[in-house]
C-alpha atoms as a PDB file:
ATOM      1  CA  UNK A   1      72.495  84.847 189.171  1.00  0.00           C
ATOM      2  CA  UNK A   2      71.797  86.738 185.682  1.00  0.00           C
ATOM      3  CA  UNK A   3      74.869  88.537 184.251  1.00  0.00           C
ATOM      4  CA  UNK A   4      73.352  91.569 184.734  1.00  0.00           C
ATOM      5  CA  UNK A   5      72.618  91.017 188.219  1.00  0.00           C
ATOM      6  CA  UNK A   6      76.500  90.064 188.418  1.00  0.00           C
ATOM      7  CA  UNK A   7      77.584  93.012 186.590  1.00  0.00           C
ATOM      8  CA  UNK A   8      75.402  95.461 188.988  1.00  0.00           C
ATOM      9  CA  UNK A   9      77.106  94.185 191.726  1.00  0.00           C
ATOM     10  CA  UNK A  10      80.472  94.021 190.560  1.00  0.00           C
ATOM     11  CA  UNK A  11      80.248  98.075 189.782  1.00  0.00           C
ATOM     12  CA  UNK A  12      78.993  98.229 192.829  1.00  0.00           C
ATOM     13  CA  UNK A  13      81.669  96.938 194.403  1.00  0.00           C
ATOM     14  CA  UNK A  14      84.518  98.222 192.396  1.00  0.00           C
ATOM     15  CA  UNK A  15      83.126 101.359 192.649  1.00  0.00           C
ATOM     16  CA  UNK A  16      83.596 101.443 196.883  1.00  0.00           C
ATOM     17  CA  UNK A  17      86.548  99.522 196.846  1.00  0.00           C
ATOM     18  CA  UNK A  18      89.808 100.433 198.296  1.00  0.00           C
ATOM     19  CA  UNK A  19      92.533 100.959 195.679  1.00  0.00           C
ATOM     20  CA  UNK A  20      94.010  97.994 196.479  1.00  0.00           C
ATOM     21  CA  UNK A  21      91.609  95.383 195.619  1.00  0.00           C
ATOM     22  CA  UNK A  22      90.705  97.952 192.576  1.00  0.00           C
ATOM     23  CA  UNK A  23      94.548  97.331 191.299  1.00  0.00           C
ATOM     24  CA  UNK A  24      93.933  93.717 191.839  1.00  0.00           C
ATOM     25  CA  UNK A  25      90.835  93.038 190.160  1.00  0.00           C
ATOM     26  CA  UNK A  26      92.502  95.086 187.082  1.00  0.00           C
ATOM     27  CA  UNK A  27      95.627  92.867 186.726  1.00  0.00           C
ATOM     28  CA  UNK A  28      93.072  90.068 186.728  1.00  0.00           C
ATOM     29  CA  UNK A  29      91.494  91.259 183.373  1.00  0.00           C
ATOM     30  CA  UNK A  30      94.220  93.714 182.154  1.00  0.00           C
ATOM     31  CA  UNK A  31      94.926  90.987 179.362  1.00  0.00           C
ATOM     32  CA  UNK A  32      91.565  90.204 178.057  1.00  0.00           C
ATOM     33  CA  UNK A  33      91.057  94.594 178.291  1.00  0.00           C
ATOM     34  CA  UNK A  34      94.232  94.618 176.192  1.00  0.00           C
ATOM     35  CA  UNK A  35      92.580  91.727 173.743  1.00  0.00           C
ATOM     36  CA  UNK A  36      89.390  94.005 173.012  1.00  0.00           C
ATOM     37  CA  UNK A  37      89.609  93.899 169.474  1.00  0.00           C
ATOM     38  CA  UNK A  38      89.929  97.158 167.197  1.00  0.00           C
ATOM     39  CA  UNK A  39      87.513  97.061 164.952  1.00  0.00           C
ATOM     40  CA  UNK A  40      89.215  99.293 161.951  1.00  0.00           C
ATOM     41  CA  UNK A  41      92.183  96.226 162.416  1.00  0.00           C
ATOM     42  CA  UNK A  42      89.476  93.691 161.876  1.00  0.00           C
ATOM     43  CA  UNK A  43      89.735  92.301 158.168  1.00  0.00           C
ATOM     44  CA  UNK A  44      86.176  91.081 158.513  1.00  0.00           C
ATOM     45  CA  UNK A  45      84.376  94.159 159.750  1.00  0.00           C
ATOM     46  CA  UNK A  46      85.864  96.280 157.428  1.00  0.00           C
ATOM     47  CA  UNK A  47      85.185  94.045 154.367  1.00  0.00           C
ATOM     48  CA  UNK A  48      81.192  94.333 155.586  1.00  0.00           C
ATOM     49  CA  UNK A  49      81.364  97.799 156.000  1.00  0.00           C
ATOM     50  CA  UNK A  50      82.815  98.025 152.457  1.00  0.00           C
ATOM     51  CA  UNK A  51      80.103  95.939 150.956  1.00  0.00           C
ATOM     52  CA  UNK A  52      77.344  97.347 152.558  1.00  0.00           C
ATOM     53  CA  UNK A  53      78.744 100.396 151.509  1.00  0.00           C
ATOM     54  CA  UNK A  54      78.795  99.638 147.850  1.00  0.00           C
ATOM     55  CA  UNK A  55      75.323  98.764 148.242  1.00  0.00           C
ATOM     56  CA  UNK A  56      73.651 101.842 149.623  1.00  0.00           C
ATOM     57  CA  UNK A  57      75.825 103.535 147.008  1.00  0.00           C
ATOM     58  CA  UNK A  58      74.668 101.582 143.808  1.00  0.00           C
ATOM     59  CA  UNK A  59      71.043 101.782 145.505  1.00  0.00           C
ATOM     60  CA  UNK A  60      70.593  97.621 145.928  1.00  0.00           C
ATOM     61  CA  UNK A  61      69.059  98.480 149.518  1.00  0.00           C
ATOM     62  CA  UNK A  62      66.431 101.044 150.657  1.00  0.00           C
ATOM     63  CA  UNK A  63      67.072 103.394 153.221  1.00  0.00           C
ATOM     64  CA  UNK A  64      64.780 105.736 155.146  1.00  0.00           C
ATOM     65  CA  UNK A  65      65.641 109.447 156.658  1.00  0.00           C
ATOM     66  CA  UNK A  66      65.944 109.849 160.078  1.00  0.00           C
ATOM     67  CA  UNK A  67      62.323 111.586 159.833  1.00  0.00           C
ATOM     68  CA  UNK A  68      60.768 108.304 158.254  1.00  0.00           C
ATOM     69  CA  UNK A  69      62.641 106.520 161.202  1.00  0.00           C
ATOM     70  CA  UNK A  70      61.144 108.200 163.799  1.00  0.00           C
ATOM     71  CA  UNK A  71      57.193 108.322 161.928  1.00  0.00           C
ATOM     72  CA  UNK A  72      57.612 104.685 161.808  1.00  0.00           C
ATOM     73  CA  UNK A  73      58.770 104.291 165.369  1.00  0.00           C
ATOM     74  CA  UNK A  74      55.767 106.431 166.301  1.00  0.00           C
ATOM     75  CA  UNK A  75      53.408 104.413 164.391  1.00  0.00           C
ATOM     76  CA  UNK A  76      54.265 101.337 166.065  1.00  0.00           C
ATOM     77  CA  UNK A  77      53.943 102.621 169.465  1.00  0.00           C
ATOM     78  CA  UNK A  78      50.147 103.502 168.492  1.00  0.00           C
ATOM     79  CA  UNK A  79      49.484 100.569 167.204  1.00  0.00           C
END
């Protein structure tokens, strides 16, 4: 079964059952819940942040507006 087949029917099913089973199924995953990780304590995400960052700021990388975004996006349906 595809994950996303799983994860349907798990909602599905947490979502009718009785509070009981609902506190169960928590304490089963309250740990790895607890575990997401914060990425602003993440040493690595914030030292790709900074770098990309610097770039846009020195102008190394080309951006578009939101307006080019969307004409692009446009285009490419068409086509």
């Amino acid at each position: 079964m595809a994950a996303t087949a799983i994860r349907d029917r798990l909602y599905d099913y947490i979502r009718y059952a009785d509070e009981k089973k609902v506190k169960a199924i928590y304490t089963m995953v309250e740990d790895k819940i607890n575990e997401q990780i914060n990425l602003w304590d993440d040493k690595d995400f914030l030292k790709e942040i900074d770098m990309r960052l610097n770039e846009y700021e020195s102008g190394n990388v080309q951006t578009s507006t939101w307006e080019e975004v969307k004409q692009k996006a446009k285009l490419a349906k068409k086509g």
